[in-house]
N, C-alpha and C. Protein backbone atom coordinates (compact mmCIF):
# COMPACT_ATOMS: atom_id res chain seq x y z
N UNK A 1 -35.14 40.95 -66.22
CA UNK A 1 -35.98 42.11 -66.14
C UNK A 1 -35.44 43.17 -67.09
N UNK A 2 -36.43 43.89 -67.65
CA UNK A 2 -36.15 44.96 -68.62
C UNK A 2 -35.74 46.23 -67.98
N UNK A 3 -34.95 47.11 -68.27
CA UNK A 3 -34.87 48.57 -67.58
C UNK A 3 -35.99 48.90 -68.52
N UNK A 4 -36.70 49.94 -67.45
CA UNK A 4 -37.82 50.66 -68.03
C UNK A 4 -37.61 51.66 -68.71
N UNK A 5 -36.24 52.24 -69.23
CA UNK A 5 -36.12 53.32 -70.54
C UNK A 5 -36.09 52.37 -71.49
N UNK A 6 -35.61 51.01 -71.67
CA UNK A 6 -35.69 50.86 -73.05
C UNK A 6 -36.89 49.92 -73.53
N UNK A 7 -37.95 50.31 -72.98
CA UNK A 7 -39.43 49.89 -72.95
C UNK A 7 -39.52 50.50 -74.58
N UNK A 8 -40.17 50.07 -75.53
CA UNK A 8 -40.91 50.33 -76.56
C UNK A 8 -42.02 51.38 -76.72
N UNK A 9 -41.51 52.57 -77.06
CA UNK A 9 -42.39 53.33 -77.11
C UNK A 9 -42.40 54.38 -76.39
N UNK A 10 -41.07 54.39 -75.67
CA UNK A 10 -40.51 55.29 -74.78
C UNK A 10 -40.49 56.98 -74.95
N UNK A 11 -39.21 56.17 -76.23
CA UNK A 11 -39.25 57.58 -76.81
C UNK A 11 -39.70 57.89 -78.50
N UNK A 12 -39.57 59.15 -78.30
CA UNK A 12 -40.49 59.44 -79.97
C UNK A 12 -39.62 60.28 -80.11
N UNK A 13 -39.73 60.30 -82.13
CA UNK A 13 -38.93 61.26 -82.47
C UNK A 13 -39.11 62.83 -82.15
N UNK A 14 -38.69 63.67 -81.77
CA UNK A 14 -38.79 65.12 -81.92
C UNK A 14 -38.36 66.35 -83.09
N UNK A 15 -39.14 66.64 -83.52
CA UNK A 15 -38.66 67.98 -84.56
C UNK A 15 -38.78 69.12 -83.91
N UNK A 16 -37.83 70.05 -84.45
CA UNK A 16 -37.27 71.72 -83.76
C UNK A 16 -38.00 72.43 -85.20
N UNK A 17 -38.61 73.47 -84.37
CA UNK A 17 -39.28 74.38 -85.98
C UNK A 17 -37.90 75.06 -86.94
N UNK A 18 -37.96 74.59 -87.66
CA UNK A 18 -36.78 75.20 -88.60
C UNK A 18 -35.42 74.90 -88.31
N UNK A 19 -35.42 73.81 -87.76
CA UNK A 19 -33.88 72.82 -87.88
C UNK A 19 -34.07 72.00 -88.20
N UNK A 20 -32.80 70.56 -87.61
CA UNK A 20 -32.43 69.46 -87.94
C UNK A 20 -33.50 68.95 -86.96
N UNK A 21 -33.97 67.65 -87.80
CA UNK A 21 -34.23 66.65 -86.56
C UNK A 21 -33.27 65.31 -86.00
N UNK A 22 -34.10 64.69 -85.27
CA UNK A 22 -33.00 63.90 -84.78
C UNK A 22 -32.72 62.78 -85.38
N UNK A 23 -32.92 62.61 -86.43
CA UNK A 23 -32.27 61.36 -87.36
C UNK A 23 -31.30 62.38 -88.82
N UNK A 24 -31.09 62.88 -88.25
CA UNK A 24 -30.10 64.04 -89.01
C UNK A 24 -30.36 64.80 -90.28
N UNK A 25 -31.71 64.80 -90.59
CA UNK A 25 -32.05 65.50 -91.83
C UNK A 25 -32.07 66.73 -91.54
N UNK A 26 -31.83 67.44 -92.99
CA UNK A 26 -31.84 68.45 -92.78
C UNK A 26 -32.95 69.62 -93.17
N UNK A 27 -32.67 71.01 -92.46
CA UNK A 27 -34.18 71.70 -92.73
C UNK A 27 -34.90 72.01 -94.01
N UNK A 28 -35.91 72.46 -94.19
CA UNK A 28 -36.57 72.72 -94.70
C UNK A 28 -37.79 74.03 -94.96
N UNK A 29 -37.98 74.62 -95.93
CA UNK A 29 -38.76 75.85 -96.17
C UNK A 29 -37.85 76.53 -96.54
N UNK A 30 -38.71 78.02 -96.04
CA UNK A 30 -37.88 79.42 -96.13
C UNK A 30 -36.44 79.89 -95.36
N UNK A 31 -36.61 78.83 -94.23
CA UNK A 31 -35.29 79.77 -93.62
C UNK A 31 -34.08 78.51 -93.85
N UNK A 32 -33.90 77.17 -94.79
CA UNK A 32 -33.34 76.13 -95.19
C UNK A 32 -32.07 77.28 -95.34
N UNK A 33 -31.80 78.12 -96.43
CA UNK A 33 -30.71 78.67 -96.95
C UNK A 33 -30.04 79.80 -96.23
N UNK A 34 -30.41 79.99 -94.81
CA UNK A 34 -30.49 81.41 -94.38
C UNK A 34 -29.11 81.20 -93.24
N UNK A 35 -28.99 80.43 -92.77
CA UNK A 35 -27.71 79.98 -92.29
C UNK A 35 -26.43 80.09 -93.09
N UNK A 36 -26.55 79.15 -94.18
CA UNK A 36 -25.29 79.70 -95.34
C UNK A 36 -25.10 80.29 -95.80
N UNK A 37 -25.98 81.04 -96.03
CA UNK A 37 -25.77 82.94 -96.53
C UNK A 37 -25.26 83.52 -95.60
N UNK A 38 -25.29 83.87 -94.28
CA UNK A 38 -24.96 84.24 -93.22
C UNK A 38 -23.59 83.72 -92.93
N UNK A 39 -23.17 82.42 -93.15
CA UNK A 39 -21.84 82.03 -92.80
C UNK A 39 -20.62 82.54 -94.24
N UNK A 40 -21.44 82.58 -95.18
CA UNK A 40 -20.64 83.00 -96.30
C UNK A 40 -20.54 84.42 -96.49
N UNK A 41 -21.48 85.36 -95.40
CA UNK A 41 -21.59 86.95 -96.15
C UNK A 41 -20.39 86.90 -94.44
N UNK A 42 -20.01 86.27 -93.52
CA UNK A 42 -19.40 86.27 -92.34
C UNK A 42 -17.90 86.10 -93.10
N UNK A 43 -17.64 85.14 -93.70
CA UNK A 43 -16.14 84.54 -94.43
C UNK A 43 -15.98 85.68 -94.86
N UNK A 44 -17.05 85.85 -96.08
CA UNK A 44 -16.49 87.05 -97.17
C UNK A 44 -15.87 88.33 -96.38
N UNK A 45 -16.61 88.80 -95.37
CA UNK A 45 -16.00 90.24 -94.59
C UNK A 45 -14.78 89.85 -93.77
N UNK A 46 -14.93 88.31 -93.31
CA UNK A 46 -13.20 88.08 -92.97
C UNK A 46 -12.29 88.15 -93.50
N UNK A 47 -12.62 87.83 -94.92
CA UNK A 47 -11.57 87.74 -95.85
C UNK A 47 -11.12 88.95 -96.14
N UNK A 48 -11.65 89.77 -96.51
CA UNK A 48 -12.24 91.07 -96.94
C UNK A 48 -11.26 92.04 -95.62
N UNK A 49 -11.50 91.92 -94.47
CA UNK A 49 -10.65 92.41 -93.50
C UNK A 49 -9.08 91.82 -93.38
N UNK A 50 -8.91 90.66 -93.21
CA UNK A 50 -7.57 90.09 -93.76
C UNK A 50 -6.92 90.94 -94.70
N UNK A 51 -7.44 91.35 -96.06
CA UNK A 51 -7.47 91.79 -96.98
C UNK A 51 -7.05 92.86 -97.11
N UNK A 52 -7.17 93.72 -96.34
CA UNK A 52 -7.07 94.70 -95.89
C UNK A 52 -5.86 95.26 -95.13
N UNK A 53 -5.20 94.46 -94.03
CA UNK A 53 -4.79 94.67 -93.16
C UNK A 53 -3.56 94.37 -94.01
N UNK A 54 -3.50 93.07 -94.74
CA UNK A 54 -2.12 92.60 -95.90
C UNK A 54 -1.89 94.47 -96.65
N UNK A 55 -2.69 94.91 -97.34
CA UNK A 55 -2.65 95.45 -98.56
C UNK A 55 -1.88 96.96 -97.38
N UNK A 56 -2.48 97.27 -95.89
CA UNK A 56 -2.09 98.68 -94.92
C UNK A 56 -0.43 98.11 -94.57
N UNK A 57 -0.80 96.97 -94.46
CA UNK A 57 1.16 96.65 -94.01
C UNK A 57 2.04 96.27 -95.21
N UNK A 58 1.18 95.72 -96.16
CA UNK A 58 2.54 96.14 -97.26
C UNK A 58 2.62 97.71 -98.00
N UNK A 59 1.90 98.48 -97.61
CA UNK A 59 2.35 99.79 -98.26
C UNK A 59 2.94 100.43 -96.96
N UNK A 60 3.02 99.62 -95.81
CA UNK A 60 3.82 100.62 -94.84
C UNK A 60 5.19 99.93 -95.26
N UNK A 61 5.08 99.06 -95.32
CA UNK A 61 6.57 98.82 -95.31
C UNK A 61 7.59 98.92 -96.59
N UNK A 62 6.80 99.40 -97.46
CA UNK A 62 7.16 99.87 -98.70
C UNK A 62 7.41 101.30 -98.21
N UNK A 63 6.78 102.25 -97.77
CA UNK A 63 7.02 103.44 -97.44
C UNK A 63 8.25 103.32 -96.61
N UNK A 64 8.04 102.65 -95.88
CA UNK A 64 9.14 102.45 -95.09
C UNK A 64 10.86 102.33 -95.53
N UNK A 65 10.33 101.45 -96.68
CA UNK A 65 11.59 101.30 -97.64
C UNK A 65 12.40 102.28 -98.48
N UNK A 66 11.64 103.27 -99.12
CA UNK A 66 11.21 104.55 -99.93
C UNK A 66 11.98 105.56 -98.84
N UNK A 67 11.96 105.59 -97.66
CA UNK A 67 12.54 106.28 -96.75
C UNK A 67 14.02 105.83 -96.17
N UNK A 68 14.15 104.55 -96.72
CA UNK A 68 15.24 104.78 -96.29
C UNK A 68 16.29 104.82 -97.47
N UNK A 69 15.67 104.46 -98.10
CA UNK A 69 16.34 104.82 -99.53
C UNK A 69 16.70 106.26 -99.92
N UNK A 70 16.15 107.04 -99.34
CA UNK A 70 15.95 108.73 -99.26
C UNK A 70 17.11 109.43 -98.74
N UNK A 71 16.69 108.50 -97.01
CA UNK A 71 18.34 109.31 -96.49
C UNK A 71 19.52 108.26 -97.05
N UNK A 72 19.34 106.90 -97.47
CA UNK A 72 20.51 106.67 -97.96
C UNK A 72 21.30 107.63 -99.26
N UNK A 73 20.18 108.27 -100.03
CA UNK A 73 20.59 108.87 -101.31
C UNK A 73 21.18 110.46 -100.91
N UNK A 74 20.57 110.99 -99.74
CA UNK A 74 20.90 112.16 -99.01
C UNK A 74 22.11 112.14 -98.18
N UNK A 75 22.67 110.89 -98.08
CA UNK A 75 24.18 110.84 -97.11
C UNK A 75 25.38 110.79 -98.52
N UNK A 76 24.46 109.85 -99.45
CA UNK A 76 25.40 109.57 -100.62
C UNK A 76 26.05 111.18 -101.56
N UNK A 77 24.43 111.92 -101.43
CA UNK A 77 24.89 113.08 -102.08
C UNK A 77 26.25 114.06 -100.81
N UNK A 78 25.67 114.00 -99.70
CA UNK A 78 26.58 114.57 -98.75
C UNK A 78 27.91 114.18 -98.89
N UNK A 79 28.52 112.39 -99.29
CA UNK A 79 29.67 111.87 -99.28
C UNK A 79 30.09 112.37 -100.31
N UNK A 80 29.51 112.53 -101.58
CA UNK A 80 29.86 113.17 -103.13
C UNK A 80 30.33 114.35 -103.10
N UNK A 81 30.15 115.49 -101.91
CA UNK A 81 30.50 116.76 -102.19
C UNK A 81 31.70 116.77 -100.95
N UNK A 82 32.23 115.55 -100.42
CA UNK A 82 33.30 115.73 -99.58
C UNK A 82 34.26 115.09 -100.19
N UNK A 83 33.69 113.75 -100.84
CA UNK A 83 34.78 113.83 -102.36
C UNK A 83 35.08 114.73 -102.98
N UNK A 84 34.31 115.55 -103.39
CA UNK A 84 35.13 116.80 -104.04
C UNK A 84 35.85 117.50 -103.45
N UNK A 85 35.54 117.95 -102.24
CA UNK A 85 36.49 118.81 -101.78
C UNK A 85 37.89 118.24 -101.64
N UNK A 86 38.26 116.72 -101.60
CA UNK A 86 39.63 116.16 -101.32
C UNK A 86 40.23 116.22 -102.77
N UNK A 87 39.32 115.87 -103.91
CA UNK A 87 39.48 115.88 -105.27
C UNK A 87 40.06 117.64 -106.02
N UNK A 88 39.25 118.92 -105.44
CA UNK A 88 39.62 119.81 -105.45
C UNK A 88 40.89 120.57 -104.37
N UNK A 89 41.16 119.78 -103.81
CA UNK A 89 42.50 119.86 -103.06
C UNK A 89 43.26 119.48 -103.70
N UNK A 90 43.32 118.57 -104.49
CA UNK A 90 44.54 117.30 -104.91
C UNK A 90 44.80 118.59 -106.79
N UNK A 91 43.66 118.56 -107.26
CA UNK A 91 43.44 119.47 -108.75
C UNK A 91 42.47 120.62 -108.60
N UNK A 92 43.09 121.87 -108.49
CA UNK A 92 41.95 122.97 -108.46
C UNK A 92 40.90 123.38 -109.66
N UNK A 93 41.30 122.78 -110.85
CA UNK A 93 40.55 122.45 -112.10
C UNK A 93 39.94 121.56 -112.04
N UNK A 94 39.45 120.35 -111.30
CA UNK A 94 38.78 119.41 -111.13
C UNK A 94 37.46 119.94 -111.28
N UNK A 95 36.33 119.09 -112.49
CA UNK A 95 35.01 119.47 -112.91
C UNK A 95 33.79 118.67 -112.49
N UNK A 96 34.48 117.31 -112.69
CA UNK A 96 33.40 116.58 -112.34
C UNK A 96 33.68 114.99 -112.26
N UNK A 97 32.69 114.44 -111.76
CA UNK A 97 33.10 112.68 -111.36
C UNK A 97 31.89 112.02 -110.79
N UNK A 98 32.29 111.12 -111.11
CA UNK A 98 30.66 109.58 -111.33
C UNK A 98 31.42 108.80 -110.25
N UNK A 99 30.45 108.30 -108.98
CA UNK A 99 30.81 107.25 -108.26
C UNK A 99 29.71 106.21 -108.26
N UNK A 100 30.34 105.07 -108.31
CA UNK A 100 29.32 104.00 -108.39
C UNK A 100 29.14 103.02 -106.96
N UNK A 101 28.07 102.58 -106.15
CA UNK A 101 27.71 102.43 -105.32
C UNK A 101 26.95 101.01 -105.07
N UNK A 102 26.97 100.27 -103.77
CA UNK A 102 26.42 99.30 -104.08
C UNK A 102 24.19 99.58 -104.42
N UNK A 103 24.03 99.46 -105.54
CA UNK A 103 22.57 99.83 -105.55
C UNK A 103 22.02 101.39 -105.46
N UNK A 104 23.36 102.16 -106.05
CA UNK A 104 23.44 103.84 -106.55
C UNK A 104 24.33 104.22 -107.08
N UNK A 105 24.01 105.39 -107.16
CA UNK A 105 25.73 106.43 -107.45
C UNK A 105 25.08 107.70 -107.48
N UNK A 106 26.10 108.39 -107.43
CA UNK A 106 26.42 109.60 -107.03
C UNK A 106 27.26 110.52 -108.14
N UNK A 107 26.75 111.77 -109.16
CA UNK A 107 27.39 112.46 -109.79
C UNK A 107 27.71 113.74 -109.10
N UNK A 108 28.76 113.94 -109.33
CA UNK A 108 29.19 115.15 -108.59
C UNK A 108 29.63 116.12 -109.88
N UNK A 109 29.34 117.49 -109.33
CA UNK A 109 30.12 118.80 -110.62
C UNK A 109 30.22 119.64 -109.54
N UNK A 110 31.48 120.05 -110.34
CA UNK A 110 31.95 121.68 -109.53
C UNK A 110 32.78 122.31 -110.52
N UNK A 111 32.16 123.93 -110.19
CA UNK A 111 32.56 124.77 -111.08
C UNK A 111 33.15 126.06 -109.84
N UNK A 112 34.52 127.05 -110.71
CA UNK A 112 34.71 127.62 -109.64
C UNK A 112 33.97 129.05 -109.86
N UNK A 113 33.29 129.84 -108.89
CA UNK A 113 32.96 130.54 -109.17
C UNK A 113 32.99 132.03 -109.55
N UNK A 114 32.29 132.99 -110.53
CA UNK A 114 32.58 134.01 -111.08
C UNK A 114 31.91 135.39 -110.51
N UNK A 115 32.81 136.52 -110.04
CA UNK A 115 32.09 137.54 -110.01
C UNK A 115 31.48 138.30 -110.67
N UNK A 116 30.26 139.41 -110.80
CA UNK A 116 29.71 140.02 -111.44
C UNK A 116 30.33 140.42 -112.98
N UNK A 117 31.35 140.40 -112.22
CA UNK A 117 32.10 141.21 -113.59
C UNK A 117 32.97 139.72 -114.54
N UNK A 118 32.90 138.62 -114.25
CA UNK A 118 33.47 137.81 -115.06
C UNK A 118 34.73 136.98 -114.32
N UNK A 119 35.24 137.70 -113.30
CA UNK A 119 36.64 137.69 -112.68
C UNK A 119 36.04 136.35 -111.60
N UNK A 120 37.10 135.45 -111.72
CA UNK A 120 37.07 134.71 -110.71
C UNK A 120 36.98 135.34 -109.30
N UNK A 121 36.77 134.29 -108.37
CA UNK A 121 36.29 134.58 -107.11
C UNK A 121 37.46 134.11 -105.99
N UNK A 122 37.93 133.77 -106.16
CA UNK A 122 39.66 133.25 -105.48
C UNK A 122 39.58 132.36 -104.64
N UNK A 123 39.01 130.59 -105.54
CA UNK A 123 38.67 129.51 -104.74
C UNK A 123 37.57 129.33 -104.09
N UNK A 124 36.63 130.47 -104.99
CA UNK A 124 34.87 129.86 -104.43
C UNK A 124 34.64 129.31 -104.89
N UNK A 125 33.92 127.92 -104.87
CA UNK A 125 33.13 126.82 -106.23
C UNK A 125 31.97 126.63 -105.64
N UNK A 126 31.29 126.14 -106.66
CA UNK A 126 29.80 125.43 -106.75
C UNK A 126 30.08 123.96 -106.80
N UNK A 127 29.67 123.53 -105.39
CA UNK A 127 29.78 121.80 -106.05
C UNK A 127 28.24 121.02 -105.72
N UNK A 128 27.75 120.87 -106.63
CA UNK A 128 26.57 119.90 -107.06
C UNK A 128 26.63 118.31 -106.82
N UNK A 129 25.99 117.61 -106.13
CA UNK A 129 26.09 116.59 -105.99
C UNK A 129 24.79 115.68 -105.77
N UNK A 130 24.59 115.08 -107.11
CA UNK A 130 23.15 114.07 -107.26
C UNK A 130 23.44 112.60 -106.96
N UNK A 131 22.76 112.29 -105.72
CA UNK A 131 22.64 110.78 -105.51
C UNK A 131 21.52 109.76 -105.90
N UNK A 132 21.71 108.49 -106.77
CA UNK A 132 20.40 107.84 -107.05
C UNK A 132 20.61 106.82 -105.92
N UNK A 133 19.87 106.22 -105.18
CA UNK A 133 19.56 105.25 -104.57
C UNK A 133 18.34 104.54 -104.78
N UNK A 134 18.30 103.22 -105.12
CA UNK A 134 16.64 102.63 -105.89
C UNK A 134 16.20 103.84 -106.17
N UNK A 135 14.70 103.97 -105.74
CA UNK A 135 13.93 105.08 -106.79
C UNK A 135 14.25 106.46 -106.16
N UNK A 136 15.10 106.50 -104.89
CA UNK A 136 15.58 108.14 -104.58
C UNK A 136 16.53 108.43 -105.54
N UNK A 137 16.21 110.12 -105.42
CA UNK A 137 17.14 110.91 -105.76
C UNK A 137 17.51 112.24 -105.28
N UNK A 138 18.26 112.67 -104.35
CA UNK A 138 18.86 113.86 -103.74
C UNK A 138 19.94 114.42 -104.45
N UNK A 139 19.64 115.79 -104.51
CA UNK A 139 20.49 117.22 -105.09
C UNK A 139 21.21 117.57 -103.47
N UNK A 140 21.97 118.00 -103.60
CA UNK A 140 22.88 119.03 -102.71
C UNK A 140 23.69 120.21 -103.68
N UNK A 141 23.45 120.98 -103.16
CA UNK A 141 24.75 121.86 -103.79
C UNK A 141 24.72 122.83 -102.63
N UNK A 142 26.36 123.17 -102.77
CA UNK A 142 27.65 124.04 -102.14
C UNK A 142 28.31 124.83 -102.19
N UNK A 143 28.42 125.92 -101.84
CA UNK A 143 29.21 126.93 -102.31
C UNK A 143 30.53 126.76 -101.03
N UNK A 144 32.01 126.21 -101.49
CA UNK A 144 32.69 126.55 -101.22
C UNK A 144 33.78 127.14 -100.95
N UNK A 145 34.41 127.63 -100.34
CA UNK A 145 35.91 128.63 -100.00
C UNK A 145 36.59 127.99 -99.03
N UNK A 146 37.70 127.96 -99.77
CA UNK A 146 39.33 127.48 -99.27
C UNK A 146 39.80 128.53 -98.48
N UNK A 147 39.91 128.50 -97.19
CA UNK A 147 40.18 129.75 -96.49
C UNK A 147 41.66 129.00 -95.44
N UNK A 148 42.52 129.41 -95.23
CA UNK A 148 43.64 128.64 -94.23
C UNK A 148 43.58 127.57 -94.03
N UNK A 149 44.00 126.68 -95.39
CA UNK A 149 43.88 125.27 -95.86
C UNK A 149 42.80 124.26 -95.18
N UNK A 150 41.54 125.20 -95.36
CA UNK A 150 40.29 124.16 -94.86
C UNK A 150 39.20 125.06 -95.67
N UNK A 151 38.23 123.99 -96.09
CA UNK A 151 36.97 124.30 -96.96
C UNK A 151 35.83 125.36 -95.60
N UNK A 152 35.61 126.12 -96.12
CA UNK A 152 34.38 126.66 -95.31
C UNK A 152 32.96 126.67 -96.30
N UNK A 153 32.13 126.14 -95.52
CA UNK A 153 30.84 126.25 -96.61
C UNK A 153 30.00 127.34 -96.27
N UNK A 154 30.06 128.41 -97.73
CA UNK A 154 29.36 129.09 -97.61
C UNK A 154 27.66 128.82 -97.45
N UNK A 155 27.62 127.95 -97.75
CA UNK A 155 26.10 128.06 -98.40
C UNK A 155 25.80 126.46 -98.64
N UNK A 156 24.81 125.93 -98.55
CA UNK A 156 24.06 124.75 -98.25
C UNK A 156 23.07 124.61 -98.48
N UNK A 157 22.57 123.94 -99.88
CA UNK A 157 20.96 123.40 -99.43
C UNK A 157 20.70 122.34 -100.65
N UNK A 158 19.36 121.47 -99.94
CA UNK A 158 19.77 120.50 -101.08
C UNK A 158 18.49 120.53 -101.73
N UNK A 159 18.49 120.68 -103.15
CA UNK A 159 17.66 120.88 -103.65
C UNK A 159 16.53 119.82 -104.29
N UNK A 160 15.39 120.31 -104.30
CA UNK A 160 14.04 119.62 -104.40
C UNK A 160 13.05 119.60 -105.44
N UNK A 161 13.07 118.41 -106.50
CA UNK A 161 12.79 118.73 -108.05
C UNK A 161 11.29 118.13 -108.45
């Protein structure tokens, strides 16, 4: 005996308006291309957002970098003007000096300073101290006085070019 689904004539093919039918061809007309445009204008804005999100996190973390390079060049200039002061302990004529660093350096100058009238100042100096670190670069300068064998800083600020 036959099962009665696979009787002849059972079934017939069916077509969907504007799809596939069921022997796998594919559509036809106006809306044939309208799917792949749609899946490709979908990629493109994924990509496009991907795209995006790469290009916001590598400039943060470049900024990120840029900053620390900053206060590294701002501690370097700070270490440069405490070198001097041990350097101007050791030689009170001491003018100036280059330190080299891993991936910087640091120039330091000091001059001692003059009153109005020309006359020294009795162990006040100016000490200047420029740090490069990659693309930073920090100024400091100092006005110091030797007062009961210890530096007092008059004056502090680091300057901004």
């Amino acid at each position: 005996m036959e099962h009665p689904c696979l009787s002849p004539g059972r079934f017939r093919r069916v077509r969907f308006p504007g799809g596939a039918n069921l022997s796998g061809g594919v559509r036809s007309g106006a809306d044939g291309g309208f799917a792949t445009l749609l899946v490709l204008v979908l990629l493109t804005a994924l990509f496009l957002y991907g795209a995006e999100g790469y290009v916001r996190a590598n400039a943060q973390n470049r900024m990120a970098h840029r900053e620390a390079q900053s206060r590294q060049a701002v501690y370097a200039a700070e270490g440069g003007i405490e070198w001097a002061k041990d350097e101007l302990l050791l030689n009170p004529d001491w003018k100036a000096g280059r330190l080299s660093l891993d991936g910087g350096e640091v120039i330091v100058a000091a001059e001692l300073s003059s009153d109005s009238k020309g006359g020294s100042q009795g162990g006040v100096y100016q000490v200047t101290s420029t740090a490069r670190v990659g693309w930073a670069e920090r100024k400091i300068s100092v006005v110091l006085k030797r007062s009961s064998g210890r530096w007092l800083v008059l004056c502090y600020r680091e300057i901004h070019q």
